[in-house]
Protein backbone atom coordinates (compact mmCIF):
# COMPACT_ATOMS: atom_id res chain seq x y z
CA UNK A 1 172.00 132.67 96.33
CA UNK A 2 169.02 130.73 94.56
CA UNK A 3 167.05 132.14 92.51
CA UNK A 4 163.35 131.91 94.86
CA UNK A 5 161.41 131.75 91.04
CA UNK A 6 163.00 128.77 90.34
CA UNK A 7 161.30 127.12 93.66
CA UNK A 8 158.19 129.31 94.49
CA UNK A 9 155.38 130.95 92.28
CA UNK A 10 154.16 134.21 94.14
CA UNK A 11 150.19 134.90 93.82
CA UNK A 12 150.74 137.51 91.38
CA UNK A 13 151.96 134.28 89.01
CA UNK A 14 148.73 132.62 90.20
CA UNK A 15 146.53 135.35 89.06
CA UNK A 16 148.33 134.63 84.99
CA UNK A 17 148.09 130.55 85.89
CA UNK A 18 143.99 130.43 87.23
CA UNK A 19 143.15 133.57 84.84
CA UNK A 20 142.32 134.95 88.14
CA UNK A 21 142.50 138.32 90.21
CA UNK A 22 144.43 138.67 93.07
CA UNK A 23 141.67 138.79 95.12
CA UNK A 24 139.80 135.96 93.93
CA UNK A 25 143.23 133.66 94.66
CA UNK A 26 144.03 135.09 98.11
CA UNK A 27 140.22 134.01 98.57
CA UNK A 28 140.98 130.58 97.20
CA UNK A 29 143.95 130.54 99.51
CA UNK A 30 142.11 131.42 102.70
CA UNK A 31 139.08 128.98 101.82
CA UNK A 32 141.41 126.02 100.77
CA UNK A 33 140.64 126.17 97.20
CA UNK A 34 144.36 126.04 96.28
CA UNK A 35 147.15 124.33 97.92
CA UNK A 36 148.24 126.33 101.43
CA UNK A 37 151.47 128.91 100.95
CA UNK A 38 154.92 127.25 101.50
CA UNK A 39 156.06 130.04 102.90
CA UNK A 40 155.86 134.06 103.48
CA UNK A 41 158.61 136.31 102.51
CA UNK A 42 157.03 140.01 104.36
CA UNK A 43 153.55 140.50 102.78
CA UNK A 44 154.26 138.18 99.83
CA UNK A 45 152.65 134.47 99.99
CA UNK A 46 155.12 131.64 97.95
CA UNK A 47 153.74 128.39 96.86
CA UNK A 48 155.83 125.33 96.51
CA UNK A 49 156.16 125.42 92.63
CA UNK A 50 156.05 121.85 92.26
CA UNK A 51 153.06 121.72 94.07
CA UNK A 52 150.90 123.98 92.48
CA UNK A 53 152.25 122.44 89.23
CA UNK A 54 151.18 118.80 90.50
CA UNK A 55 148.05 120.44 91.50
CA UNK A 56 147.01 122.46 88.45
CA UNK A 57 147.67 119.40 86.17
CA UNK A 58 145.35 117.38 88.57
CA UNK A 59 142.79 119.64 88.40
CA UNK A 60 141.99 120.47 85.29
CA UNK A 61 142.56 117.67 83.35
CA UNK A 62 146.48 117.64 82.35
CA UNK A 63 149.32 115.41 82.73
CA UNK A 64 152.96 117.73 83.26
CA UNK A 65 155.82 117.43 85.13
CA UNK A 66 156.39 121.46 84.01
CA UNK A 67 153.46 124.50 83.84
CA UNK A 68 155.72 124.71 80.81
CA UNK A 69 155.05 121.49 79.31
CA UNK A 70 151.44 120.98 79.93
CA UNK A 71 149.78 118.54 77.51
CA UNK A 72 145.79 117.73 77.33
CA UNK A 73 145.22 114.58 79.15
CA UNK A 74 141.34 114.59 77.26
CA UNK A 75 142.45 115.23 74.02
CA UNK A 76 142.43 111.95 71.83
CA UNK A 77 145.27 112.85 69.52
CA UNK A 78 147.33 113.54 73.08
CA UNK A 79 147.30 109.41 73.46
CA UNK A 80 148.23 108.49 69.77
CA UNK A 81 150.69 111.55 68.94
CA UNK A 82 148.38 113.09 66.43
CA UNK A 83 147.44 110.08 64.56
């Protein structure tokens, strides 16, 4: 079995990402303010975690390929490695 984390962030792990409640992000879900759910497990929304990776980079100003490895697209050092 895979493990779903691996593939799909759950709005609770959206709350920690936006610095958000879980009110304000099922709000931003049903007014289009985040990407749509992949997919719904019961009660529980799942978003693609590529996507809201891709997303949350676009948005507020970061180039990643990883929440994990999120680097400053604005920041000047960013460009020449600290020089």
């Amino acid at each position: 079995m895979h493990d779903l984390k691996e593939h799909f962030i759950d709005a609770v792990e959206l709350t920690r990402l936006l610095n958000r409640s879980l009110t304000t992000v099922h709000f931003y879900r049903k007014t289009g303010k985040i990407p749509a759910p992949t997919a719904k497990l019961n009660t529980v929304f799942l978003w693609d975690r590529k996507e809201i990776e891709h997303w949350y980079a676009e948005n507020n100003g970061y180039y990643a390929l990883e929440l994990d490895d999120i680097e400053p697209a604005n920041d000047p050092c960013f460009y020449c490695e600290g020089v």
